[in-house]
PDB file of N, CA and C in Angstrom:
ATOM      1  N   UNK A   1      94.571 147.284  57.355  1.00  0.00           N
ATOM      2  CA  UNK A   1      95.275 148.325  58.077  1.00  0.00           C
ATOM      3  C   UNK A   1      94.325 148.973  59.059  1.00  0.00           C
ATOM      4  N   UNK A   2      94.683 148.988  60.443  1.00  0.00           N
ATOM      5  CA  UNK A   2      94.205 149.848  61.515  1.00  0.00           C
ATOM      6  C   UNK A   2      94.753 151.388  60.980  1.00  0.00           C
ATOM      7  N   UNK A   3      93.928 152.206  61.773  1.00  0.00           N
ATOM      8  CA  UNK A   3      94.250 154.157  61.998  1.00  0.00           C
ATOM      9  C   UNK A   3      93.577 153.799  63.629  1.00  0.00           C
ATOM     10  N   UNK A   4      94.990 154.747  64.064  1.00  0.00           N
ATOM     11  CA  UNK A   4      94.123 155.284  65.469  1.00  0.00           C
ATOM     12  C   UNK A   4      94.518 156.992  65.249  1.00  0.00           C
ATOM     13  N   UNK A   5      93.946 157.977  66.309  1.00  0.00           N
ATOM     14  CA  UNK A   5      94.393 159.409  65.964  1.00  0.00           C
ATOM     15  C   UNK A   5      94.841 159.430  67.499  1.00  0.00           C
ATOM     16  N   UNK A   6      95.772 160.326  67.848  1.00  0.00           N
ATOM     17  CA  UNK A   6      96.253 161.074  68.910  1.00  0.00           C
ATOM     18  C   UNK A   6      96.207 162.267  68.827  1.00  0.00           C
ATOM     19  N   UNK A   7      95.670 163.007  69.600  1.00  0.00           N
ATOM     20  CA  UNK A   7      95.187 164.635  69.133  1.00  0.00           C
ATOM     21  C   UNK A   7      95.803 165.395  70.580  1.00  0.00           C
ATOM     22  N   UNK A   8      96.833 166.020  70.382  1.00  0.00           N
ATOM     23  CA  UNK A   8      97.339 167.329  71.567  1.00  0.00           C
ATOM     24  C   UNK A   8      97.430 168.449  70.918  1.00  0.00           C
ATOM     25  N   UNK A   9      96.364 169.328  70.819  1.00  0.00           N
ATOM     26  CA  UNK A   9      96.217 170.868  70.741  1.00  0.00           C
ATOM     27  C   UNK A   9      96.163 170.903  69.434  1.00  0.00           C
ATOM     28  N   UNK A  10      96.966 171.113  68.720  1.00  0.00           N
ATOM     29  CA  UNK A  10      96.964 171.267  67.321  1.00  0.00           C
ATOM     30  C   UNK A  10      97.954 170.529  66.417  1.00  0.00           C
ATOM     31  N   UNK A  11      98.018 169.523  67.220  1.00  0.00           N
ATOM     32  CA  UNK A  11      99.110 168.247  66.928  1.00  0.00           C
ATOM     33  C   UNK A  11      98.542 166.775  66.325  1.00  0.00           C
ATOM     34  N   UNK A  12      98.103 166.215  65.180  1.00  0.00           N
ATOM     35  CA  UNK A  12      97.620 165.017  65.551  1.00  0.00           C
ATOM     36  C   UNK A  12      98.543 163.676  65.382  1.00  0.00           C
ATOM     37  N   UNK A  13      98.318 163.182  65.519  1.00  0.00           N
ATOM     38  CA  UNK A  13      99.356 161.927  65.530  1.00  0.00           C
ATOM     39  C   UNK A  13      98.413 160.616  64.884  1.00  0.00           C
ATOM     40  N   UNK A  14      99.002 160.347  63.689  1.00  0.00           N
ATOM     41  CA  UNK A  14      97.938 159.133  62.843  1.00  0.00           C
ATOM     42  C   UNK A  14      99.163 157.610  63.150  1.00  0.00           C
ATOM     43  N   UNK A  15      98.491 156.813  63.859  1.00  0.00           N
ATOM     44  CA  UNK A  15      99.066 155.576  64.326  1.00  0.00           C
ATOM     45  C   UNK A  15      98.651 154.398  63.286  1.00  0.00           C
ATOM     46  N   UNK A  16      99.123 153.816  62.146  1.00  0.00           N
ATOM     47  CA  UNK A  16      99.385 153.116  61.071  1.00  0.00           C
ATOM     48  C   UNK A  16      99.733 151.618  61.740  1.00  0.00           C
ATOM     49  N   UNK A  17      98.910 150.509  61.490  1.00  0.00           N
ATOM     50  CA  UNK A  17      99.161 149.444  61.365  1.00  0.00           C
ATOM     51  C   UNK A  17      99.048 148.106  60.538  1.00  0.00           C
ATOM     52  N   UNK A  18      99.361 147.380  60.126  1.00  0.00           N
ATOM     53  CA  UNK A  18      99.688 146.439  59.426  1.00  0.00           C
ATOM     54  C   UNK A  18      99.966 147.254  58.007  1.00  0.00           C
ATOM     55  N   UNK A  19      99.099 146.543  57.097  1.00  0.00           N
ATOM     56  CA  UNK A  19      99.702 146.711  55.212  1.00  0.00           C
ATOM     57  C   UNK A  19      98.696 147.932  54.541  1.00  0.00           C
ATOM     58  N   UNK A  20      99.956 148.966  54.052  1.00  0.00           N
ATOM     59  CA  UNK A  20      99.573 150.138  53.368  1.00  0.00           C
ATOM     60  C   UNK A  20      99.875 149.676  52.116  1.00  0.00           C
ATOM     61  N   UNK A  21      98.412 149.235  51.730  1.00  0.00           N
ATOM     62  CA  UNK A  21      98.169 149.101  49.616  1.00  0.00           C
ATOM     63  C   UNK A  21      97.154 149.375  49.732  1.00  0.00           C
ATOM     64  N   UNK A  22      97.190 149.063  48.596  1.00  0.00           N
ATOM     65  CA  UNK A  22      95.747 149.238  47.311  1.00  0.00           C
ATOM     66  C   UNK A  22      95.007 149.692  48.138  1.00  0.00           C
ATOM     67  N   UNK A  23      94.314 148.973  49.116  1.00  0.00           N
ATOM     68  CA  UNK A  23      93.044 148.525  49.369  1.00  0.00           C
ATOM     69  C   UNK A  23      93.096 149.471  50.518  1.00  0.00           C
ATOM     70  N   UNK A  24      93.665 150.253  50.951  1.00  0.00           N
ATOM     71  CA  UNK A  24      93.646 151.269  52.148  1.00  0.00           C
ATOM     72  C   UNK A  24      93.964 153.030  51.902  1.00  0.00           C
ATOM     73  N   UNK A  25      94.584 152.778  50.352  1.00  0.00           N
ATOM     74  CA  UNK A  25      95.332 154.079  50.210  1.00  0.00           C
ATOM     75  C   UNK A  25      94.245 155.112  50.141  1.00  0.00           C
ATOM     76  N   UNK A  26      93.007 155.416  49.143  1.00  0.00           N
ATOM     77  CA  UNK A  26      92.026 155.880  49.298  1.00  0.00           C
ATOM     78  C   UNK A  26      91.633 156.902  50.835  1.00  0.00           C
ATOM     79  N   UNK A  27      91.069 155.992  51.623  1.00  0.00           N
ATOM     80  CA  UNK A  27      91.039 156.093  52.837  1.00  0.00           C
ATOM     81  C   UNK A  27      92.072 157.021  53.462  1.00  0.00           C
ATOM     82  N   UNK A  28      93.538 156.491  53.556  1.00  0.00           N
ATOM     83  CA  UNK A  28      93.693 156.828  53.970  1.00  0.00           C
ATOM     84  C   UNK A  28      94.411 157.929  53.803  1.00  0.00           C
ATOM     85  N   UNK A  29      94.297 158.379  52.336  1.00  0.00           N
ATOM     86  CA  UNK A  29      95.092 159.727  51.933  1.00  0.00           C
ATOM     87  C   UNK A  29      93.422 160.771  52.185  1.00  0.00           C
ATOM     88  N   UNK A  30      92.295 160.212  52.139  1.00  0.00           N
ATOM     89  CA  UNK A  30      91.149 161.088  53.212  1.00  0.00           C
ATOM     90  C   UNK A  30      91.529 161.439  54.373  1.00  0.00           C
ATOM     91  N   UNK A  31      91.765 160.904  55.057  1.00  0.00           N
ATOM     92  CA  UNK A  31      91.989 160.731  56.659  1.00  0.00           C
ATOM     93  C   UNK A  31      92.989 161.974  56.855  1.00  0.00           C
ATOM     94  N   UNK A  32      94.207 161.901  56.192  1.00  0.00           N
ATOM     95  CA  UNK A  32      95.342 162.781  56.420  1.00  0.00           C
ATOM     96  C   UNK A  32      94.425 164.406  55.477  1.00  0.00           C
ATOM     97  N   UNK A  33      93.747 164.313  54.937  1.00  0.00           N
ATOM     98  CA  UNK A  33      93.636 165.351  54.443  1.00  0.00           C
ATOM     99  C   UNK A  33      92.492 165.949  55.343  1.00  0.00           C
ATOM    100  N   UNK A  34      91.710 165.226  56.261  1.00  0.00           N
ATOM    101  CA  UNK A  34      90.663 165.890  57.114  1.00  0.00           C
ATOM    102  C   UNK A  34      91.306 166.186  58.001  1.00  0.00           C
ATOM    103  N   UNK A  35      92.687 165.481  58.775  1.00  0.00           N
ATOM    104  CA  UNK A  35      92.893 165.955  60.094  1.00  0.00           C
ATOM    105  C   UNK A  35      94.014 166.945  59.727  1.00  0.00           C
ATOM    106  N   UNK A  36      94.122 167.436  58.675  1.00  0.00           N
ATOM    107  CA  UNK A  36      95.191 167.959  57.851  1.00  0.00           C
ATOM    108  C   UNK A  36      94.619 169.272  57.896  1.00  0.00           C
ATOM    109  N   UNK A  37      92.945 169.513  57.784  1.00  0.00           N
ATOM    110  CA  UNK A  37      92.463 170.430  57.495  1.00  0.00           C
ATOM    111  C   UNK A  37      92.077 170.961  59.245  1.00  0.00           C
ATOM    112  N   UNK A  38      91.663 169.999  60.200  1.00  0.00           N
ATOM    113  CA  UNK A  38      91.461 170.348  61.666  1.00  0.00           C
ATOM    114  C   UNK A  38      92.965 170.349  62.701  1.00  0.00           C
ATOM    115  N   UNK A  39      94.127 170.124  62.031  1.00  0.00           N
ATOM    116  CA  UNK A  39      95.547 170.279  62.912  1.00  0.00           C
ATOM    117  C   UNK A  39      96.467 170.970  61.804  1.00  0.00           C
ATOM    118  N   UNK A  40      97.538 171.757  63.011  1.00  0.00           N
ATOM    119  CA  UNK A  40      98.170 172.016  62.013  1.00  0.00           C
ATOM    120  C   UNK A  40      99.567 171.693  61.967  1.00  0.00           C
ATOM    121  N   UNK A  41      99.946 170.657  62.892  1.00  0.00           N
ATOM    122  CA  UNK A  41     100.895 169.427  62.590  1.00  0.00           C
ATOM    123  C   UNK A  41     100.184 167.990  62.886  1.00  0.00           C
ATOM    124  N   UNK A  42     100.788 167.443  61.447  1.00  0.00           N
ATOM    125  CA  UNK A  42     100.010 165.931  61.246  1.00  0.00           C
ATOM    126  C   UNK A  42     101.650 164.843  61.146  1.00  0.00           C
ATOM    127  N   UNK A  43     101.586 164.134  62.363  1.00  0.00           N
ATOM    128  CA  UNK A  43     103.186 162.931  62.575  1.00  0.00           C
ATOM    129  C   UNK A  43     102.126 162.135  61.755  1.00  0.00           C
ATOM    130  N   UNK A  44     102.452 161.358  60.623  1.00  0.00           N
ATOM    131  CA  UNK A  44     102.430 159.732  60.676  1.00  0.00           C
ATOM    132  C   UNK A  44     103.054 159.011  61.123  1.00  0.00           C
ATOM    133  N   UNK A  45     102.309 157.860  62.493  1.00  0.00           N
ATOM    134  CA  UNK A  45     103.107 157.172  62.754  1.00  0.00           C
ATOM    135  C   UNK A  45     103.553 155.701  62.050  1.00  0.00           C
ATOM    136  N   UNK A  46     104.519 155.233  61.323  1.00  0.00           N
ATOM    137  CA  UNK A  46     104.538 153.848  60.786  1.00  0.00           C
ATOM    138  C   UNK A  46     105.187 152.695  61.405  1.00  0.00           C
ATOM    139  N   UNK A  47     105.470 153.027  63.007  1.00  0.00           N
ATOM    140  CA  UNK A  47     106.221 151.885  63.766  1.00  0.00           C
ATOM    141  C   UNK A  47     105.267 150.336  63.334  1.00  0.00           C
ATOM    142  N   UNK A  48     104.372 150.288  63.194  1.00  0.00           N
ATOM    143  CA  UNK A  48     103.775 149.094  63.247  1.00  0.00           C
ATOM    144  C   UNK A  48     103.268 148.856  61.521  1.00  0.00           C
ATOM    145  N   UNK A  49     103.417 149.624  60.666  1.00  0.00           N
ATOM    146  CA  UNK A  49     103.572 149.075  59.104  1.00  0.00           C
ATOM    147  C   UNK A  49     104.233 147.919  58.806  1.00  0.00           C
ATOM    148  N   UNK A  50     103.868 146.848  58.336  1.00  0.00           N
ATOM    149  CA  UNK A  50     104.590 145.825  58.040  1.00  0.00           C
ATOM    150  C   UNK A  50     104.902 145.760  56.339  1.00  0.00           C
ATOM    151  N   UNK A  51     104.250 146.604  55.508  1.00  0.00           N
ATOM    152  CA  UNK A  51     104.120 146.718  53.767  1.00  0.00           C
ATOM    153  C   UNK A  51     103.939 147.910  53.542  1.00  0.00           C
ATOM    154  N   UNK A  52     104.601 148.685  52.343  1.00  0.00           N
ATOM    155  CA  UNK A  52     103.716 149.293  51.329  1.00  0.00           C
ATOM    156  C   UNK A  52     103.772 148.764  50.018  1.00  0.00           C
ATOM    157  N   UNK A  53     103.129 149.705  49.472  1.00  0.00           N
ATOM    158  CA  UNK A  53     103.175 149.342  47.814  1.00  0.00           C
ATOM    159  C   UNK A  53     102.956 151.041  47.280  1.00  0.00           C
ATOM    160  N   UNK A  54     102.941 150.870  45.989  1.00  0.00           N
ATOM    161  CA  UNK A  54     102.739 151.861  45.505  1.00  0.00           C
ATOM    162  C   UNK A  54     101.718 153.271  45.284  1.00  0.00           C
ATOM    163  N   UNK A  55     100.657 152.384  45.881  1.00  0.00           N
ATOM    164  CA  UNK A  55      99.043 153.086  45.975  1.00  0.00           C
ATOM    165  C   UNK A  55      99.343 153.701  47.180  1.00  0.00           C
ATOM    166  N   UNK A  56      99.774 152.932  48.489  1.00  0.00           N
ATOM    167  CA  UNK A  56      99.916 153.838  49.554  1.00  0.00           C
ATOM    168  C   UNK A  56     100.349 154.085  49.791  1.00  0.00           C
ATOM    169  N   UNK A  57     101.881 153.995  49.250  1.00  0.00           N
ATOM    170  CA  UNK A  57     103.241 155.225  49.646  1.00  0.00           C
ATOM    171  C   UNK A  57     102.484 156.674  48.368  1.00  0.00           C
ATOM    172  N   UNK A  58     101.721 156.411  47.420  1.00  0.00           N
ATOM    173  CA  UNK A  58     101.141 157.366  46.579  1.00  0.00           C
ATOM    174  C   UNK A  58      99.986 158.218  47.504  1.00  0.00           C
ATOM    175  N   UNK A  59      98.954 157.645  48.205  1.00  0.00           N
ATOM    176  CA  UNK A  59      98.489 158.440  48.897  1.00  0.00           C
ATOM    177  C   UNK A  59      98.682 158.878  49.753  1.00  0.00           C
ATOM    178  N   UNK A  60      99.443 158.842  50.687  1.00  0.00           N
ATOM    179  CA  UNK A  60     100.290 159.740  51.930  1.00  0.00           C
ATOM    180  C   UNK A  60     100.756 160.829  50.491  1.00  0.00           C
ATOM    181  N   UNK A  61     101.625 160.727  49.409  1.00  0.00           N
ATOM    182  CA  UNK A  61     102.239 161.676  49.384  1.00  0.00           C
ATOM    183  C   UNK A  61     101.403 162.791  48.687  1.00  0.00           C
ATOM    184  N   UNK A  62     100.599 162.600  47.912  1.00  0.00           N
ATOM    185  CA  UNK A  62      99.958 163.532  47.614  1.00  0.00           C
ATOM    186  C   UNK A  62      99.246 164.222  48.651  1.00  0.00           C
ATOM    187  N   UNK A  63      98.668 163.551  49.550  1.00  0.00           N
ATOM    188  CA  UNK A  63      97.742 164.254  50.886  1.00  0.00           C
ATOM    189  C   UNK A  63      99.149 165.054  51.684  1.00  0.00           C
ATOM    190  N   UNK A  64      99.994 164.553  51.714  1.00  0.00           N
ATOM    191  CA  UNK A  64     101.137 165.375  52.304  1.00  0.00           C
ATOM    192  C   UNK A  64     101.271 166.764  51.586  1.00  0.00           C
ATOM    193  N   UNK A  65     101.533 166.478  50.343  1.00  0.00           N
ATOM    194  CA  UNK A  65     101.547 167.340  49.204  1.00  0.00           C
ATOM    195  C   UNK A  65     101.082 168.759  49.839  1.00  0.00           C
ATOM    196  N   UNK A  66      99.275 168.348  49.182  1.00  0.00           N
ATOM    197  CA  UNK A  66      98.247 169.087  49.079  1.00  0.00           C
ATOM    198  C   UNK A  66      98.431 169.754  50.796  1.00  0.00           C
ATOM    199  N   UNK A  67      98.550 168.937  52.168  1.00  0.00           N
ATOM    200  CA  UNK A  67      98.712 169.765  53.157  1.00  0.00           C
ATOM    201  C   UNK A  67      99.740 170.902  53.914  1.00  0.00           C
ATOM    202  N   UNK A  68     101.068 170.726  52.645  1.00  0.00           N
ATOM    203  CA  UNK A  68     102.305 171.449  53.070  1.00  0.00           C
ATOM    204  C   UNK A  68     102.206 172.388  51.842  1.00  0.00           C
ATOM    205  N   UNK A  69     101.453 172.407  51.316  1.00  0.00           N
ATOM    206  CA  UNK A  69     101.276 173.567  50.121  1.00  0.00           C
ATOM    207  C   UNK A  69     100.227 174.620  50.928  1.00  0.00           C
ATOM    208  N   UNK A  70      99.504 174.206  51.721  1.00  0.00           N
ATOM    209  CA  UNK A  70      98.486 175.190  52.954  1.00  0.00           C
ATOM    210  C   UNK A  70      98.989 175.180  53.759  1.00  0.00           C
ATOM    211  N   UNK A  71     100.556 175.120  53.954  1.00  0.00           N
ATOM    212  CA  UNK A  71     101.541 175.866  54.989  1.00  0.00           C
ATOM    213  C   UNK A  71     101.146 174.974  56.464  1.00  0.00           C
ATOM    214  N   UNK A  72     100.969 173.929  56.567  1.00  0.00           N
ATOM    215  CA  UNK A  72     100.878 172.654  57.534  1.00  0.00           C
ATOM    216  C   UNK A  72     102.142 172.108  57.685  1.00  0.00           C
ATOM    217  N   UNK A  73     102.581 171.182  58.536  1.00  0.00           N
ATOM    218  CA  UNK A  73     103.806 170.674  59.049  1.00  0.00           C
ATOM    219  C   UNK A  73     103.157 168.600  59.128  1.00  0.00           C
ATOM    220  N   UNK A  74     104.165 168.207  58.483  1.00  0.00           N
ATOM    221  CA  UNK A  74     103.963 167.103  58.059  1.00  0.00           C
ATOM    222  C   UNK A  74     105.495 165.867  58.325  1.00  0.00           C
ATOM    223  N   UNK A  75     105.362 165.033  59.325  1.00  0.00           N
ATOM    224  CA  UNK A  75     106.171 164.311  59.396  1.00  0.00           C
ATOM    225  C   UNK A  75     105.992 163.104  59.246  1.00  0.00           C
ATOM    226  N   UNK A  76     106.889 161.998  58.882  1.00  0.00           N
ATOM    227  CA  UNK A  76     106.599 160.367  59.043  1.00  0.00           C
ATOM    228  C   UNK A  76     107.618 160.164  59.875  1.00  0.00           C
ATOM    229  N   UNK A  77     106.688 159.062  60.801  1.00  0.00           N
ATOM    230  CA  UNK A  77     107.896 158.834  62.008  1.00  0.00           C
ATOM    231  C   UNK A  77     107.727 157.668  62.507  1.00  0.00           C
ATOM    232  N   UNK A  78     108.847 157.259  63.004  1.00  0.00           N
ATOM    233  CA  UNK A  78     109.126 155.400  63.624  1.00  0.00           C
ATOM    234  C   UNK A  78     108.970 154.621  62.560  1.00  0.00           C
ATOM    235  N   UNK A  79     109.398 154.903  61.357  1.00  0.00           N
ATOM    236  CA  UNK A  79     109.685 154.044  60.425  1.00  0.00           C
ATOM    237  C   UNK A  79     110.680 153.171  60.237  1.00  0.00           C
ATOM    238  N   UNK A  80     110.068 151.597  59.940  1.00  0.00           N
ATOM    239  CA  UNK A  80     110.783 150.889  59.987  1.00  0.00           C
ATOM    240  C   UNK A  80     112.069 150.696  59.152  1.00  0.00           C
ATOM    241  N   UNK A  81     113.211 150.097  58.712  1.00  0.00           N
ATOM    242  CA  UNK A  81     114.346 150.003  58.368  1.00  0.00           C
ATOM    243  C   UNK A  81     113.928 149.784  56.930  1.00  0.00           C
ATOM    244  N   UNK A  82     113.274 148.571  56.562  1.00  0.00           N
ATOM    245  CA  UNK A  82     113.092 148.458  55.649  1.00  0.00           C
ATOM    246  C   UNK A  82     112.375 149.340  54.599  1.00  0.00           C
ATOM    247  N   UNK A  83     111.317 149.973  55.369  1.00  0.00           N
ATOM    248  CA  UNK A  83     109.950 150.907  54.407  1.00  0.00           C
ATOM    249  C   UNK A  83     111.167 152.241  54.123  1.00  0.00           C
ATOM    250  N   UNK A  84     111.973 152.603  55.785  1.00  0.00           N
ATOM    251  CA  UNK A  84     112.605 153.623  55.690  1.00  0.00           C
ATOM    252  C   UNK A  84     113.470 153.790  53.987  1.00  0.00           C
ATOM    253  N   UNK A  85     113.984 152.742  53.815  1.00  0.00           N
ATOM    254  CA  UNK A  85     115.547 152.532  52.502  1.00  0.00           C
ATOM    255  C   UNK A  85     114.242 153.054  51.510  1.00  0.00           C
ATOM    256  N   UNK A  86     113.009 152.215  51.255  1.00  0.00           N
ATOM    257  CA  UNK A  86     112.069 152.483  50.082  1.00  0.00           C
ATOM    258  C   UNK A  86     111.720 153.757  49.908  1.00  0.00           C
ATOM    259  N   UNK A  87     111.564 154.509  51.023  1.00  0.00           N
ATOM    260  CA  UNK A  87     111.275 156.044  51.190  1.00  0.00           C
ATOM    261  C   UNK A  87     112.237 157.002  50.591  1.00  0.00           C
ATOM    262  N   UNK A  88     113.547 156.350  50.616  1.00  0.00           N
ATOM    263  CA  UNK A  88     114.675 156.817  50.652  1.00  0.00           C
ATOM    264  C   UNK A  88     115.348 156.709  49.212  1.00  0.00           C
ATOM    265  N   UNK A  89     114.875 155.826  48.439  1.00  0.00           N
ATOM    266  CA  UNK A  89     115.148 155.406  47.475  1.00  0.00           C
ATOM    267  C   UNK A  89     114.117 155.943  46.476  1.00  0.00           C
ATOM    268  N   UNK A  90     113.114 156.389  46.520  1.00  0.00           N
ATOM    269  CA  UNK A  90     111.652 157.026  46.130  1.00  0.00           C
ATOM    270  C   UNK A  90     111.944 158.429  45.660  1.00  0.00           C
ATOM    271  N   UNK A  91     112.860 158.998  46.991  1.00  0.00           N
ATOM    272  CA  UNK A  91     113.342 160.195  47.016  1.00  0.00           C
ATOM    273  C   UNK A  91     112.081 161.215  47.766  1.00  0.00           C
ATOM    274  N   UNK A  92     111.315 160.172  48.416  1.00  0.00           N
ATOM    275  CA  UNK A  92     110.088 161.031  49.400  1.00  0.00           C
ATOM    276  C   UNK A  92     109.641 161.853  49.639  1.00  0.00           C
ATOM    277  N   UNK A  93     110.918 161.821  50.950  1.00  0.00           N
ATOM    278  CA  UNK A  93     111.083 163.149  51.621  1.00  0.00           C
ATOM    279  C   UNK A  93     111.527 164.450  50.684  1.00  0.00           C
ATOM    280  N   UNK A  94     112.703 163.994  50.073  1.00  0.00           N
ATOM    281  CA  UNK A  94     113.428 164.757  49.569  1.00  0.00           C
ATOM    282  C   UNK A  94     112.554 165.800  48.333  1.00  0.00           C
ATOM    283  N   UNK A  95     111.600 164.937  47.663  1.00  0.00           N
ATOM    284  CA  UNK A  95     110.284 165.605  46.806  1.00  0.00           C
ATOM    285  C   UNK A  95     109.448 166.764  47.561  1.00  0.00           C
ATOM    286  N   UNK A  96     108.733 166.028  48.887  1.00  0.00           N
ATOM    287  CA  UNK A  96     107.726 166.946  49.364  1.00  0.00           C
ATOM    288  C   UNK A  96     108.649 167.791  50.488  1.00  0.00           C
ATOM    289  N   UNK A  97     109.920 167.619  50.567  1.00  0.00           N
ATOM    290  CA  UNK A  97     110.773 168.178  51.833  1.00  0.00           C
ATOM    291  C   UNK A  97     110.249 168.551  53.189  1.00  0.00           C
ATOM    292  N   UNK A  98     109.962 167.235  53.602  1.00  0.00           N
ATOM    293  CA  UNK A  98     109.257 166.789  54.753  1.00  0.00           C
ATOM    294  C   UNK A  98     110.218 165.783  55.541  1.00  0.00           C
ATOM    295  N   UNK A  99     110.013 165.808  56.815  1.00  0.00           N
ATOM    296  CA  UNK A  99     111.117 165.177  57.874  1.00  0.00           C
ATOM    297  C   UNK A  99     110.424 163.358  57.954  1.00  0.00           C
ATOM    298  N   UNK A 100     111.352 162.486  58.006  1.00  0.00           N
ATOM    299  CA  UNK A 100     111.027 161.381  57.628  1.00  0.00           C
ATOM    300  C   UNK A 100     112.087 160.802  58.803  1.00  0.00           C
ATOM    301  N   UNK A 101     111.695 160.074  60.050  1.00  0.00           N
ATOM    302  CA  UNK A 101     111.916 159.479  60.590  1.00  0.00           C
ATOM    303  C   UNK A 101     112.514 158.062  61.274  1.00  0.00           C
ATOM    304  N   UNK A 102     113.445 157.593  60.890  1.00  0.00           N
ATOM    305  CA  UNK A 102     113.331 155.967  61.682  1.00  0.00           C
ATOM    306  C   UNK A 102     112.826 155.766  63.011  1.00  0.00           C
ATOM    307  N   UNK A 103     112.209 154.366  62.658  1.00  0.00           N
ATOM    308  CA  UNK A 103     112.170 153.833  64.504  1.00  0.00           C
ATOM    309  C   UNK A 103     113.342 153.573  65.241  1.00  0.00           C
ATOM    310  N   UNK A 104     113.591 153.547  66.563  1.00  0.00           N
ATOM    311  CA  UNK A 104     114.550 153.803  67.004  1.00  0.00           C
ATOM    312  C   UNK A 104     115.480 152.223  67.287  1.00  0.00           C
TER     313      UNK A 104
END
């Protein structure tokens, strides 16, 4: 999995590519929690996710968690059809009550 960041003012934008498992979740529930701590809206973008699994739909949500409990603004966005139903079916959004996006 690639990360790129997009940063406008106090906005960052985390750009997600290829497969969110095991082997990335770590990382990248760090990542959201540093730019979590320097912005105070964090988009994930997942247009270009092709997988998750359980480790890294687990670390987004806890780092989501932990950043909307310090009164931060937290979205997932351009999610694909498929990850979208898993999100949806997880009950995700609906847990951390955070705005959850499709791609268009």
């Amino acid at each position: 999995m690639d990360f790129q960041l997009e940063e406008k003012g106090q906005l960052v934008t985390i750009l997600l590519a290829g497969e969110l498992d095991m082997s990335v979740s770590e990382q990248l529930g760090q990542l959201v929690r540093t730019q979590g701590r320097q912005h105070e809206r964090i988009d994930i973008d997942f247009a270009a996710v092709s997988f998750v699994d359980s480790a890294g739909i687990g670390s987004i949500f806890f780092a989501a968690k932990e950043l909307l409990a310090n009164g931060k603004q937290v979205e997932i966005i351009n999610i694909q059809e498929e990850i979208y139903d898993i999100l949806q079916v997880l009950g995700f959004g609906e847990a951390l009550g955070l705005t959850l996006r499709k791609a268009n």
